[in-house]
PDB file of N, CA and C in Angstrom:
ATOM      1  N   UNK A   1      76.921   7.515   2.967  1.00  0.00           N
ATOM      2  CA  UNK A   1      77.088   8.162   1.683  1.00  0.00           C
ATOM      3  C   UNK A   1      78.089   9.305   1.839  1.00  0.00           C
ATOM      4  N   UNK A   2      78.804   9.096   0.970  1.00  0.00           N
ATOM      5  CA  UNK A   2      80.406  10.641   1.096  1.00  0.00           C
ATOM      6  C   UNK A   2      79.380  11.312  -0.028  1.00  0.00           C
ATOM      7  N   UNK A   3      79.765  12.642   0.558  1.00  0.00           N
ATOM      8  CA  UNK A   3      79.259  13.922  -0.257  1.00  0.00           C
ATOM      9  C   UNK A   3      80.320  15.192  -0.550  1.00  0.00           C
ATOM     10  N   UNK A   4      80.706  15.459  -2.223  1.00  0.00           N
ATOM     11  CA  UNK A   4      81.605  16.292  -1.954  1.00  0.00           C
ATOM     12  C   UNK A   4      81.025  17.069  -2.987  1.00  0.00           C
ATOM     13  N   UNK A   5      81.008  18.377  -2.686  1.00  0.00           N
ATOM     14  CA  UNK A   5      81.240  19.771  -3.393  1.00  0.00           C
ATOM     15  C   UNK A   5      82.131  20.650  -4.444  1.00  0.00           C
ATOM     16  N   UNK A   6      81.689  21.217  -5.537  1.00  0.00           N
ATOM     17  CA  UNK A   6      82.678  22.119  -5.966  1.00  0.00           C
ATOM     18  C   UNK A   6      82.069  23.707  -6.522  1.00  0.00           C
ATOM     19  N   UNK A   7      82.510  24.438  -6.042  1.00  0.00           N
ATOM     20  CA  UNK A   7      82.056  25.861  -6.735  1.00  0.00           C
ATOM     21  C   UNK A   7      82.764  26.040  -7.890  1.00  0.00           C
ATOM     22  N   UNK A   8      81.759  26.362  -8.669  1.00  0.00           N
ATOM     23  CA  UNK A   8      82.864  27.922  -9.799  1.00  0.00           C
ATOM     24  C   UNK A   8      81.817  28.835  -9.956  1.00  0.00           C
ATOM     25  N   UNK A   9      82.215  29.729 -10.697  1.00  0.00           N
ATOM     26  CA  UNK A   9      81.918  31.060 -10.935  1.00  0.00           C
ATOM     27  C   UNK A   9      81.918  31.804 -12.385  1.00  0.00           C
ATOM     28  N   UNK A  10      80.900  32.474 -12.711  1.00  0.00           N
ATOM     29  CA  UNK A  10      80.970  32.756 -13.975  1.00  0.00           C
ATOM     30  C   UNK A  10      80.054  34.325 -14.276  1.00  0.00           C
ATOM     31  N   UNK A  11      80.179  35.392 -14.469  1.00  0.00           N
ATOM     32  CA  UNK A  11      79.558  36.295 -14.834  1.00  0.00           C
ATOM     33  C   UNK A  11      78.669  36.504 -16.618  1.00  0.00           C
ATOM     34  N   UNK A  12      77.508  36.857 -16.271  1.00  0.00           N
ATOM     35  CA  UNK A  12      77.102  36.920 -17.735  1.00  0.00           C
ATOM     36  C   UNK A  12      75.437  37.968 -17.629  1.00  0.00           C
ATOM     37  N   UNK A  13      74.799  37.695 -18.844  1.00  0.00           N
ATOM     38  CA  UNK A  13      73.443  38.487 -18.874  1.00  0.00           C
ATOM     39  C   UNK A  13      72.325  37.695 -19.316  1.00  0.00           C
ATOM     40  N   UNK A  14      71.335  38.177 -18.688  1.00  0.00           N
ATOM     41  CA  UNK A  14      70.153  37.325 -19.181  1.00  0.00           C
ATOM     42  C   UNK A  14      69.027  37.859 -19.281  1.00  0.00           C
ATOM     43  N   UNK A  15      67.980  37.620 -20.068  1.00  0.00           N
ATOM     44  CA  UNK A  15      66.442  38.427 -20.202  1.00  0.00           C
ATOM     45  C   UNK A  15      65.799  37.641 -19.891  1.00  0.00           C
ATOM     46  N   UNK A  16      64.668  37.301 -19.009  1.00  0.00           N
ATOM     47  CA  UNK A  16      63.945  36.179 -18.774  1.00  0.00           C
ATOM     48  C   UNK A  16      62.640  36.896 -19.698  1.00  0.00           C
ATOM     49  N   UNK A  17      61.991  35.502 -20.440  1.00  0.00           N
ATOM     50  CA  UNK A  17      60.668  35.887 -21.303  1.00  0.00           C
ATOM     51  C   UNK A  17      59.196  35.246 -20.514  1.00  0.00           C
ATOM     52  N   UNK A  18      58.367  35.798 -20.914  1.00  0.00           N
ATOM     53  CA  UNK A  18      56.532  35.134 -20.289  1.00  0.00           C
ATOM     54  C   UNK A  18      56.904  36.199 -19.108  1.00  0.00           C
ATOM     55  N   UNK A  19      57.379  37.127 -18.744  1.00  0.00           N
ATOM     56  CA  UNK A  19      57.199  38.052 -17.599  1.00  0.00           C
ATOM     57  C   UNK A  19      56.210  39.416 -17.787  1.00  0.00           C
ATOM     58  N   UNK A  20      55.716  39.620 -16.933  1.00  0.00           N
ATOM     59  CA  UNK A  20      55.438  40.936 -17.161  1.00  0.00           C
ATOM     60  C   UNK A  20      56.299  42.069 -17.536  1.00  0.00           C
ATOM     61  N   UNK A  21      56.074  43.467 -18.387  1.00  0.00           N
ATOM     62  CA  UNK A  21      56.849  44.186 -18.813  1.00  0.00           C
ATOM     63  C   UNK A  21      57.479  44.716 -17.753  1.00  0.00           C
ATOM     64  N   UNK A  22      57.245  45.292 -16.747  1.00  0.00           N
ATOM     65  CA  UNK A  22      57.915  45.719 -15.774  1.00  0.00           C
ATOM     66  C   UNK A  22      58.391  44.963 -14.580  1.00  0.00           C
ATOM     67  N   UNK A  23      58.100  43.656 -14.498  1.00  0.00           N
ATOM     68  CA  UNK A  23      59.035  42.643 -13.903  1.00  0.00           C
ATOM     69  C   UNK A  23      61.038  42.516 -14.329  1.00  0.00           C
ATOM     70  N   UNK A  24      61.460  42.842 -12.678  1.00  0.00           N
ATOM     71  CA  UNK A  24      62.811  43.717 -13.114  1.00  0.00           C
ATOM     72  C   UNK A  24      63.656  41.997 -14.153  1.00  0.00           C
ATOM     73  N   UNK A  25      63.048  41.103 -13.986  1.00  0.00           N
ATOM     74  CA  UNK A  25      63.984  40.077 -14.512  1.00  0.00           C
ATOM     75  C   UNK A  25      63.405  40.148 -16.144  1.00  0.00           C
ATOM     76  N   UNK A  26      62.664  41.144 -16.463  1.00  0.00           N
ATOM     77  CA  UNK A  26      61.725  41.028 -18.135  1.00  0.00           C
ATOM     78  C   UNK A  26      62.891  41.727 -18.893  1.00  0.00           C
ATOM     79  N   UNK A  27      63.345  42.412 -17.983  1.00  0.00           N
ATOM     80  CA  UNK A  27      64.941  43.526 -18.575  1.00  0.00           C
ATOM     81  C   UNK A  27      65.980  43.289 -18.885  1.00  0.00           C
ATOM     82  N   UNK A  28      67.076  43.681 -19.159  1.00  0.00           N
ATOM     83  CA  UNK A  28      68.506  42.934 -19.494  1.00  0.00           C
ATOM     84  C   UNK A  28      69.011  43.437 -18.569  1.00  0.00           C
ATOM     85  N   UNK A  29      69.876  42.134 -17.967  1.00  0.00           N
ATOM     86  CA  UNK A  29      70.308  42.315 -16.426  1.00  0.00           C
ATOM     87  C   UNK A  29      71.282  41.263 -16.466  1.00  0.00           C
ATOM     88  N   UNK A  30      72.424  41.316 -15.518  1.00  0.00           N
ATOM     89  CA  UNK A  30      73.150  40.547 -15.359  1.00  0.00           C
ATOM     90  C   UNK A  30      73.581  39.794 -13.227  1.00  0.00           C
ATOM     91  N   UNK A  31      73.979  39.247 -13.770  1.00  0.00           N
ATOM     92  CA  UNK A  31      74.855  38.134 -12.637  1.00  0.00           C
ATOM     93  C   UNK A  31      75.595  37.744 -12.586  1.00  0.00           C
ATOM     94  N   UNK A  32      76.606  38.039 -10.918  1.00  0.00           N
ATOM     95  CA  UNK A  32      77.768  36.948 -10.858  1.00  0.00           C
ATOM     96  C   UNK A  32      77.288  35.445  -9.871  1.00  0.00           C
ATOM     97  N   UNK A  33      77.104  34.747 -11.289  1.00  0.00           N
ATOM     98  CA  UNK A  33      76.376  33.251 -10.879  1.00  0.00           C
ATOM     99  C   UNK A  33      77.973  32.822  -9.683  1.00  0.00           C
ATOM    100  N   UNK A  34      76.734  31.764  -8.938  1.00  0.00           N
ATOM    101  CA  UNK A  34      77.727  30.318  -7.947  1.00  0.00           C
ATOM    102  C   UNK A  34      77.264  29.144  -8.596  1.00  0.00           C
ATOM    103  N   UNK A  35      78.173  28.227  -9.409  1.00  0.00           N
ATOM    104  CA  UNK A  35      77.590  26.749  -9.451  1.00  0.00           C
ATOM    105  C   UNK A  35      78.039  25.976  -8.662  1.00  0.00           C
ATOM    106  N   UNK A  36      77.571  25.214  -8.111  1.00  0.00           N
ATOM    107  CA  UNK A  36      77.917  24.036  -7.473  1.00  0.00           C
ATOM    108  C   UNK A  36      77.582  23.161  -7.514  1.00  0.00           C
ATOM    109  N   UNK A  37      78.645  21.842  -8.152  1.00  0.00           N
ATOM    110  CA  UNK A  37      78.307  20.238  -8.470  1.00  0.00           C
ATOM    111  C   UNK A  37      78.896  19.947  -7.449  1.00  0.00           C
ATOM    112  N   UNK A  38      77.520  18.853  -7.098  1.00  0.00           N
ATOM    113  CA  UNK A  38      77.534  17.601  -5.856  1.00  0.00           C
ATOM    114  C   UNK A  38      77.691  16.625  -6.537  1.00  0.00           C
ATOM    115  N   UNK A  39      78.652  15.900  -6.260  1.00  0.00           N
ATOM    116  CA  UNK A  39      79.027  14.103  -6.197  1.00  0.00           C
ATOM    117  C   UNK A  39      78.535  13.508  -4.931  1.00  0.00           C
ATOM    118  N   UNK A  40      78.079  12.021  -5.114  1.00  0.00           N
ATOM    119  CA  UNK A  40      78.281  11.513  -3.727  1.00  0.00           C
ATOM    120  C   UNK A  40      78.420   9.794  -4.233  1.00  0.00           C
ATOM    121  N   UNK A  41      78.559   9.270  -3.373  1.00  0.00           N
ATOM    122  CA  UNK A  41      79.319   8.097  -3.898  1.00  0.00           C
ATOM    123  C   UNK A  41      79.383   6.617  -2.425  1.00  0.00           C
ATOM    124  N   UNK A  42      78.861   5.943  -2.367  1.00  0.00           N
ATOM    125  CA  UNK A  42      78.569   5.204  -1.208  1.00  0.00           C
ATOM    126  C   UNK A  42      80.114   4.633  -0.819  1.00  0.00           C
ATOM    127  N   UNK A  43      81.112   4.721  -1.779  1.00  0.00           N
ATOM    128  CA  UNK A  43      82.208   4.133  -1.469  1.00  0.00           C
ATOM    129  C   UNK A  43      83.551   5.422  -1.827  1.00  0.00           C
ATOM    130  N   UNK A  44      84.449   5.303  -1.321  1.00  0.00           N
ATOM    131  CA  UNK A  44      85.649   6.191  -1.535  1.00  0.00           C
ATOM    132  C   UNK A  44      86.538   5.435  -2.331  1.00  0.00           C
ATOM    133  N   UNK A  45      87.534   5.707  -3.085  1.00  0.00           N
ATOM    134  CA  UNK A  45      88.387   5.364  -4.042  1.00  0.00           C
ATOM    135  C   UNK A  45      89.624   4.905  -2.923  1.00  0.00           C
ATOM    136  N   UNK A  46      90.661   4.258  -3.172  1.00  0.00           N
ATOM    137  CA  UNK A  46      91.633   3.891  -2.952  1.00  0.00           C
ATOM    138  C   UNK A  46      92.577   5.041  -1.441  1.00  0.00           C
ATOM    139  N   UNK A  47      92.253   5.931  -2.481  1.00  0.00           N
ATOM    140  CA  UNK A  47      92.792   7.050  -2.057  1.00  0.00           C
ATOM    141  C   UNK A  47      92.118   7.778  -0.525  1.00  0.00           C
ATOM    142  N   UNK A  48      90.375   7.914  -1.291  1.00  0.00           N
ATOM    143  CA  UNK A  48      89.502   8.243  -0.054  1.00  0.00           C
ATOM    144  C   UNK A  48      89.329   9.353  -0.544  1.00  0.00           C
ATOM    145  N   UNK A  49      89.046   9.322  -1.578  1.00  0.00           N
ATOM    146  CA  UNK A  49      88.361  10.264  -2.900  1.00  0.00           C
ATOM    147  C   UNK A  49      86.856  10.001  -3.015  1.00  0.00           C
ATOM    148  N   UNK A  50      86.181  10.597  -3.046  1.00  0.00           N
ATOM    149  CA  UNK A  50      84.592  10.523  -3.993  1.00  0.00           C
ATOM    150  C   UNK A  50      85.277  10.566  -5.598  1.00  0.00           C
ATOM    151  N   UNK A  51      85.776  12.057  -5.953  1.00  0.00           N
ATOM    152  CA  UNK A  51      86.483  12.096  -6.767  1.00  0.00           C
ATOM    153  C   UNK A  51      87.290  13.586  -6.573  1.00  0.00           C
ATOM    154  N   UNK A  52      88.504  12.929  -7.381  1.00  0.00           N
ATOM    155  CA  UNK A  52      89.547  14.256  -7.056  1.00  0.00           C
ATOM    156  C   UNK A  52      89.130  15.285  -7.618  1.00  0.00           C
ATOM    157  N   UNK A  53      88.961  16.313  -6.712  1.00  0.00           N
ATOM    158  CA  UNK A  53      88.467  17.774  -7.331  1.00  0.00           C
ATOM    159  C   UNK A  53      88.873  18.477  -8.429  1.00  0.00           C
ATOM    160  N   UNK A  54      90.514  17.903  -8.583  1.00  0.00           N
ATOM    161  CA  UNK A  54      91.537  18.331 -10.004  1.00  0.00           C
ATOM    162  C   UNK A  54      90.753  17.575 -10.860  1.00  0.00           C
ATOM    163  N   UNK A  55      89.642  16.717 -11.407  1.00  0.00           N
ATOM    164  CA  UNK A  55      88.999  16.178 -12.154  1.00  0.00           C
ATOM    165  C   UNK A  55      87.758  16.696 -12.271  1.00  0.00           C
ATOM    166  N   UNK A  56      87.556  17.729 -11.891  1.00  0.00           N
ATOM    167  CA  UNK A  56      86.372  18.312 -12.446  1.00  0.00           C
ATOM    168  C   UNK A  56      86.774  19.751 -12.759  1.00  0.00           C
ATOM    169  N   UNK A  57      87.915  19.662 -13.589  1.00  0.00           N
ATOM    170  CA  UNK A  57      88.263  20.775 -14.014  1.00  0.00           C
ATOM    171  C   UNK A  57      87.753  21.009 -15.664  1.00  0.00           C
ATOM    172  N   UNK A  58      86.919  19.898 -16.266  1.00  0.00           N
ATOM    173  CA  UNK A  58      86.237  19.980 -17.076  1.00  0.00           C
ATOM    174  C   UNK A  58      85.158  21.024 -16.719  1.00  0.00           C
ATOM    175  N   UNK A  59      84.328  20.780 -15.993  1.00  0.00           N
ATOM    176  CA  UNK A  59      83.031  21.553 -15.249  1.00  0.00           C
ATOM    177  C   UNK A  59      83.304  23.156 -15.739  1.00  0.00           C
ATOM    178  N   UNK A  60      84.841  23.125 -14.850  1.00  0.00           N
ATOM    179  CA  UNK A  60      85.256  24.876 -14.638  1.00  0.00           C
ATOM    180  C   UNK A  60      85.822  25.494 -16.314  1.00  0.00           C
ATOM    181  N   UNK A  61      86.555  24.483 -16.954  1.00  0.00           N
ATOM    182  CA  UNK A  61      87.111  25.062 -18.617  1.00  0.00           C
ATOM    183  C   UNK A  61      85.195  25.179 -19.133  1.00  0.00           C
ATOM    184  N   UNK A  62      84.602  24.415 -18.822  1.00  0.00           N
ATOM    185  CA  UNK A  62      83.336  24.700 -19.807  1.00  0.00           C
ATOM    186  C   UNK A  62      82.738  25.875 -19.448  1.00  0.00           C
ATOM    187  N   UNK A  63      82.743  26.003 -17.988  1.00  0.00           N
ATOM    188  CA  UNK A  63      81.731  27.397 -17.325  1.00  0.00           C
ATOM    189  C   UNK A  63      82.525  28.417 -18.199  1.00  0.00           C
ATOM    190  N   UNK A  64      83.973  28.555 -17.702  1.00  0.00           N
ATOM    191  CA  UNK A  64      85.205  29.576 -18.342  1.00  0.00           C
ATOM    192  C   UNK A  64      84.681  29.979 -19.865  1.00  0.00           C
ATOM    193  N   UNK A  65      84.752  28.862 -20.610  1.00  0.00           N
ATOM    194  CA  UNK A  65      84.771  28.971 -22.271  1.00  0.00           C
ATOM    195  C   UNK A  65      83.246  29.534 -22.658  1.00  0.00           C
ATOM    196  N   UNK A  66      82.186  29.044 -21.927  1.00  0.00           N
ATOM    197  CA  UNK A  66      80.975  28.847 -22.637  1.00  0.00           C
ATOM    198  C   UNK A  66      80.178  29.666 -22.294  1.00  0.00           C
ATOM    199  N   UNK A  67      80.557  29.747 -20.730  1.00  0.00           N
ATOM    200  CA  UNK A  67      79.463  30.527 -19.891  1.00  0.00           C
ATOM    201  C   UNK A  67      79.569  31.851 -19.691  1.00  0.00           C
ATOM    202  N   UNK A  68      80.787  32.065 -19.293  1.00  0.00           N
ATOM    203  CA  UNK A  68      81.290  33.615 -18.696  1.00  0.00           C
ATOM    204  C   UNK A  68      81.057  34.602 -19.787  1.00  0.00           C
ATOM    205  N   UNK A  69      81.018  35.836 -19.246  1.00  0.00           N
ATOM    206  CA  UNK A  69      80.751  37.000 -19.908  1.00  0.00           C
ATOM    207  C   UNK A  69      79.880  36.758 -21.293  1.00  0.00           C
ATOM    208  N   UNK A  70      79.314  36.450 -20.828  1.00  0.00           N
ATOM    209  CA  UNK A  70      77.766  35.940 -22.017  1.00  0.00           C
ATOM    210  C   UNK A  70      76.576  36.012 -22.414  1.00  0.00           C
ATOM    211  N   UNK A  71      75.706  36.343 -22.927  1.00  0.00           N
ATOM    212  CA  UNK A  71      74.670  36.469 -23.001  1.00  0.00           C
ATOM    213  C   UNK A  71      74.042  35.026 -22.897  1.00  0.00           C
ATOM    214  N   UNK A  72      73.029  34.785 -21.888  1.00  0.00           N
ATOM    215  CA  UNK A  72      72.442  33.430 -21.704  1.00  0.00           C
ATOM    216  C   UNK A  72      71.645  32.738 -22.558  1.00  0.00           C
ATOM    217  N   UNK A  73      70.715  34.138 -22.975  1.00  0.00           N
ATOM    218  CA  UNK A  73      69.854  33.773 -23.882  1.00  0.00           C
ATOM    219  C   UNK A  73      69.904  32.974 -25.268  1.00  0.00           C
ATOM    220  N   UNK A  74      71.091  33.423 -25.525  1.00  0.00           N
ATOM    221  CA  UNK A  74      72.023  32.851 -27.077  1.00  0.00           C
ATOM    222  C   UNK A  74      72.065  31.708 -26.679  1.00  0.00           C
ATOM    223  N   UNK A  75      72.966  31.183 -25.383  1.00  0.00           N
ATOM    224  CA  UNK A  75      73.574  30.077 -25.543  1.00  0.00           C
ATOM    225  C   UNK A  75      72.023  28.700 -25.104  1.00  0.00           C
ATOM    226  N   UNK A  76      71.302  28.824 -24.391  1.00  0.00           N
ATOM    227  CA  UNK A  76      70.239  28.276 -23.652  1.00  0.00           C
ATOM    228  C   UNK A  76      68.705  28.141 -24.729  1.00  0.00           C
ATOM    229  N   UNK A  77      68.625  26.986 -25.006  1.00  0.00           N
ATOM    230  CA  UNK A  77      67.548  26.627 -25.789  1.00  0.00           C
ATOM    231  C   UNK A  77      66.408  27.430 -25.195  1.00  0.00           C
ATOM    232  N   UNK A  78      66.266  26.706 -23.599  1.00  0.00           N
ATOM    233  CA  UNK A  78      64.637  27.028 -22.784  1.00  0.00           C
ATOM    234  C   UNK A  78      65.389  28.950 -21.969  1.00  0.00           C
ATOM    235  N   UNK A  79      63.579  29.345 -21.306  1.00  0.00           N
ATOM    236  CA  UNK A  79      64.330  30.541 -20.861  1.00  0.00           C
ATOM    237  C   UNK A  79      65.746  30.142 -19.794  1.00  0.00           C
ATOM    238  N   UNK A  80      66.353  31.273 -19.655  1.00  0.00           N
ATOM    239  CA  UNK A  80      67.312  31.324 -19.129  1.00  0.00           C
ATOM    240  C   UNK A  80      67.238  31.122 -17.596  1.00  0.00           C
ATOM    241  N   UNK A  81      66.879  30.527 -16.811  1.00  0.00           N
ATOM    242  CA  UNK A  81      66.662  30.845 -15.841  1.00  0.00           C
ATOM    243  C   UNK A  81      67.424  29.950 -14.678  1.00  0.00           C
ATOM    244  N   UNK A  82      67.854  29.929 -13.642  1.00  0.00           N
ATOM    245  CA  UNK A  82      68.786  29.706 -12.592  1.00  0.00           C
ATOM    246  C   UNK A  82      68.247  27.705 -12.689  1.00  0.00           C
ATOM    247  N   UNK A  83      66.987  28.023 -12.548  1.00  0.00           N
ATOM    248  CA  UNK A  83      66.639  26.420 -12.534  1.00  0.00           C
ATOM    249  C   UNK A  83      66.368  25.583 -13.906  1.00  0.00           C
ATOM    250  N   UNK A  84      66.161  26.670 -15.043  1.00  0.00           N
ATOM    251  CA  UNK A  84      66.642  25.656 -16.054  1.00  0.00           C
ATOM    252  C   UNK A  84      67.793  25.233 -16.329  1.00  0.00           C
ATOM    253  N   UNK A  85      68.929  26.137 -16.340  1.00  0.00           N
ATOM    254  CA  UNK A  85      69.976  25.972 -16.342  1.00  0.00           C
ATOM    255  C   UNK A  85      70.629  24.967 -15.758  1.00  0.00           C
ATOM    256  N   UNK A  86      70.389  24.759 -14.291  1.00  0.00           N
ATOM    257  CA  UNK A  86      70.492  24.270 -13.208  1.00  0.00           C
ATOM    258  C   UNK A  86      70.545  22.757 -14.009  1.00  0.00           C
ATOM    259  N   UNK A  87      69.006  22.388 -14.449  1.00  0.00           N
ATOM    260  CA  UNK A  87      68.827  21.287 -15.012  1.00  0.00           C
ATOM    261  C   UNK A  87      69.894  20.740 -16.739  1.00  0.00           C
ATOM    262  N   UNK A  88      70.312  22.036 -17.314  1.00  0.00           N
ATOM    263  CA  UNK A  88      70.606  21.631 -18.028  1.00  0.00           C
ATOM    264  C   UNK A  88      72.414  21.462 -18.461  1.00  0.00           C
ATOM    265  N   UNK A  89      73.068  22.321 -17.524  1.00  0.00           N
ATOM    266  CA  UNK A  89      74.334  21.599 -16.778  1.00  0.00           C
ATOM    267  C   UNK A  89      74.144  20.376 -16.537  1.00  0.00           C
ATOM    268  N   UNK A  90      73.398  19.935 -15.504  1.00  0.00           N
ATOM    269  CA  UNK A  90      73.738  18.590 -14.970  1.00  0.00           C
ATOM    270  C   UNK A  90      73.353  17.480 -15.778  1.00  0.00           C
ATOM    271  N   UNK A  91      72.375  17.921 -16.907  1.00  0.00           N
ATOM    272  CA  UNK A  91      72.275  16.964 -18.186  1.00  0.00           C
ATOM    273  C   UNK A  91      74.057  17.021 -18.599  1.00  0.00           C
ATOM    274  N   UNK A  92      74.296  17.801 -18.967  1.00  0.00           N
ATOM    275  CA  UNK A  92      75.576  17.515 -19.742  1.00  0.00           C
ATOM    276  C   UNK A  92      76.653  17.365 -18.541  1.00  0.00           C
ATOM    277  N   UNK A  93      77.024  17.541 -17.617  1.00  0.00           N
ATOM    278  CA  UNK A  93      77.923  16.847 -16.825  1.00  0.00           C
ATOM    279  C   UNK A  93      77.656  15.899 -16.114  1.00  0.00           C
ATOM    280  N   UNK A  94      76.746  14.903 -16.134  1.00  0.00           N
ATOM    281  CA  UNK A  94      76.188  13.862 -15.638  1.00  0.00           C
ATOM    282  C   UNK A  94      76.577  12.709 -16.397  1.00  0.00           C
ATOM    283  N   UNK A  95      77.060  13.467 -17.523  1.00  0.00           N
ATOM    284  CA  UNK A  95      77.690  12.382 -18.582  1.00  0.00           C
ATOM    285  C   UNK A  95      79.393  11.727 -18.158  1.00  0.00           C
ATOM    286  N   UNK A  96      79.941  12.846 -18.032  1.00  0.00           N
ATOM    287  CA  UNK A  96      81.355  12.625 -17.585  1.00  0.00           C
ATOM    288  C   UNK A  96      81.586  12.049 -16.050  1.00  0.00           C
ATOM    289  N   UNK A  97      80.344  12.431 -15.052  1.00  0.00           N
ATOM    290  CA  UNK A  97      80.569  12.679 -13.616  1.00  0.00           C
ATOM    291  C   UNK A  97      79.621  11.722 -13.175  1.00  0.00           C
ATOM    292  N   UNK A  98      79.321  10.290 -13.439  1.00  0.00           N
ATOM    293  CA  UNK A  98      77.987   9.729 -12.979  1.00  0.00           C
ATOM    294  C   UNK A  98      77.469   9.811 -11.198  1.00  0.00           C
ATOM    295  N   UNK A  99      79.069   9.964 -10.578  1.00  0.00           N
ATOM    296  CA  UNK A  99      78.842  10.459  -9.318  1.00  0.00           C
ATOM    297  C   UNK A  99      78.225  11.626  -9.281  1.00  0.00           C
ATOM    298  N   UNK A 100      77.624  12.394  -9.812  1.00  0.00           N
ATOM    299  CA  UNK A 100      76.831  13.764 -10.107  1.00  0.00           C
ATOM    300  C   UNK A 100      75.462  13.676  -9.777  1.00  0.00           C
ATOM    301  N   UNK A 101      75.491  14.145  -8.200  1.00  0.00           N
ATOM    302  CA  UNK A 101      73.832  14.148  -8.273  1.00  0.00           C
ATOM    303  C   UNK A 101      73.061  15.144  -8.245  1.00  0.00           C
ATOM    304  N   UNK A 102      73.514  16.609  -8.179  1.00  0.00           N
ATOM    305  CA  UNK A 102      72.605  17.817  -8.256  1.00  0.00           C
ATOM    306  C   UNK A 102      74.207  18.954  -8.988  1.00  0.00           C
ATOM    307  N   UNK A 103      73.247  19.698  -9.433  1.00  0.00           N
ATOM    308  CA  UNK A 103      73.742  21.171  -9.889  1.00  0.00           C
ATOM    309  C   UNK A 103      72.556  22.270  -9.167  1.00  0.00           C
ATOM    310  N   UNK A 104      73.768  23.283  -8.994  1.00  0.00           N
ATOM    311  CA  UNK A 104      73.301  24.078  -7.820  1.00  0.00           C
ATOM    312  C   UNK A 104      73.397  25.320  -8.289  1.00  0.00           C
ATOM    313  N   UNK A 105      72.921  26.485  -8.329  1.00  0.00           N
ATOM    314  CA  UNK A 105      72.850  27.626  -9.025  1.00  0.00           C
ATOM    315  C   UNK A 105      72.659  28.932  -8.456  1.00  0.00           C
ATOM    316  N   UNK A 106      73.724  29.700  -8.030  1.00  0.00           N
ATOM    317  CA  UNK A 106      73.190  30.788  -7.312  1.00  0.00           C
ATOM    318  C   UNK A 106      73.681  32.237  -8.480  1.00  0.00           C
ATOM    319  N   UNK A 107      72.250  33.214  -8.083  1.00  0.00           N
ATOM    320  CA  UNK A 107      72.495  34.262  -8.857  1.00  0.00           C
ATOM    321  C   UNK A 107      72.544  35.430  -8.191  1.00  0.00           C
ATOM    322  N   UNK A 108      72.078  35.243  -6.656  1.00  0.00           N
ATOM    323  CA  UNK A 108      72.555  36.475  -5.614  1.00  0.00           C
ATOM    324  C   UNK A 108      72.971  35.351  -4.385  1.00  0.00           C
ATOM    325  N   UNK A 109      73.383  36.095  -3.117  1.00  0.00           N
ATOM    326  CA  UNK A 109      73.672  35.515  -1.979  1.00  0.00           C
ATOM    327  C   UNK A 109      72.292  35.012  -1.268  1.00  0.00           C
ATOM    328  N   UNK A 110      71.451  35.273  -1.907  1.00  0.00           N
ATOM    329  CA  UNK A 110      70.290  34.325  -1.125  1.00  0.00           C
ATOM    330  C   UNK A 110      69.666  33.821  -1.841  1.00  0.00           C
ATOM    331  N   UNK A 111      69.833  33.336  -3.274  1.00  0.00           N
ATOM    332  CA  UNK A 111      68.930  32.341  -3.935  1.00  0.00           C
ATOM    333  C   UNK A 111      69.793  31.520  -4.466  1.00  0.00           C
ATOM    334  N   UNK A 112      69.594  30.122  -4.195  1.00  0.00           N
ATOM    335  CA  UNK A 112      69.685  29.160  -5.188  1.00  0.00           C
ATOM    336  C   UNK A 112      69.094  28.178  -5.598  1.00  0.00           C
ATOM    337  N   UNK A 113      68.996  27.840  -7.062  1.00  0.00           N
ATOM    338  CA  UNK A 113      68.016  26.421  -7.339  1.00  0.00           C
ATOM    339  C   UNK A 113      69.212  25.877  -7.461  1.00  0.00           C
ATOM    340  N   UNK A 114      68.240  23.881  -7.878  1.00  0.00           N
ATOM    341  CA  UNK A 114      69.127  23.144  -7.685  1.00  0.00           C
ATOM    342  C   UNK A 114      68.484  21.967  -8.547  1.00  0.00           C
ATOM    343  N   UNK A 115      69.016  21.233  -9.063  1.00  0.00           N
ATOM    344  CA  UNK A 115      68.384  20.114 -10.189  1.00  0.00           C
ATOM    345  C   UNK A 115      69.176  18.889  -9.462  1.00  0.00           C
ATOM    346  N   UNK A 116      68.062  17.797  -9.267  1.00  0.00           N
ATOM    347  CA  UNK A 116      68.612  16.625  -8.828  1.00  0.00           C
ATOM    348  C   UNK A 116      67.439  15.652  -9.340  1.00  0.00           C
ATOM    349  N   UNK A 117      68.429  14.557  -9.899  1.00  0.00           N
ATOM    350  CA  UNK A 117      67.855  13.720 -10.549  1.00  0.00           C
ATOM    351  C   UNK A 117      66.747  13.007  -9.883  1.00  0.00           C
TER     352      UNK A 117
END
């Protein structure tokens, strides 16, 4: 199985709800998120591609347009949180990317969730 990677990056704010009042994530707080979509693909393309990384420049215009400098809460039906999110990226780029098997979500240097089908 070939396995390939892509980061982007996106800054924004979020309130997580059902917390206790003084739970620091109950507050308005922000993050400079890491996403990372995994492809993997049992066969390589012509080339020896999973897929060309210049093709998931959809991924990065959507994080850019939708995500960045944002309030989460607005944009995100369920709470905001690293692993819903997680899950609900890879709903919508799973559409374009069927080689797409996890979205990966980091909101400091030592946490990340991850949604895989």
């Amino acid at each position: 199985m070939y396995t390939i990677t892509k980061q982007f990056t996106f800054s924004a704010s979020h309130q997580l709800t059902g917390l206790p009042a003084n739970h620091q994530c109950a507050r308005l707080h922000g993050h400079n998120y890491i996403v990372e979509a995994v492809l993997q693909a049992k066969k390589v393309d012509a080339v020896g591609f999973v897929r060309d990384y210049g093709e998931l420049s959809y991924i990065g215009n959507y994080i850019d347009a939708v995500l960045d400098h944002k309030h989460l809460n607005d944009l995100f039906e369920c709470n905001p949180t690293a692993e819903n999110m997680a899950r609900v990226l890879y709903d919508k780029f799973v559409v374009q990317y069927p080689e797409l098997v996890a979205i990966r979500i980091s909101e400091t240097t030592k946490t990340w969730a991850e949604y895989r089908k």
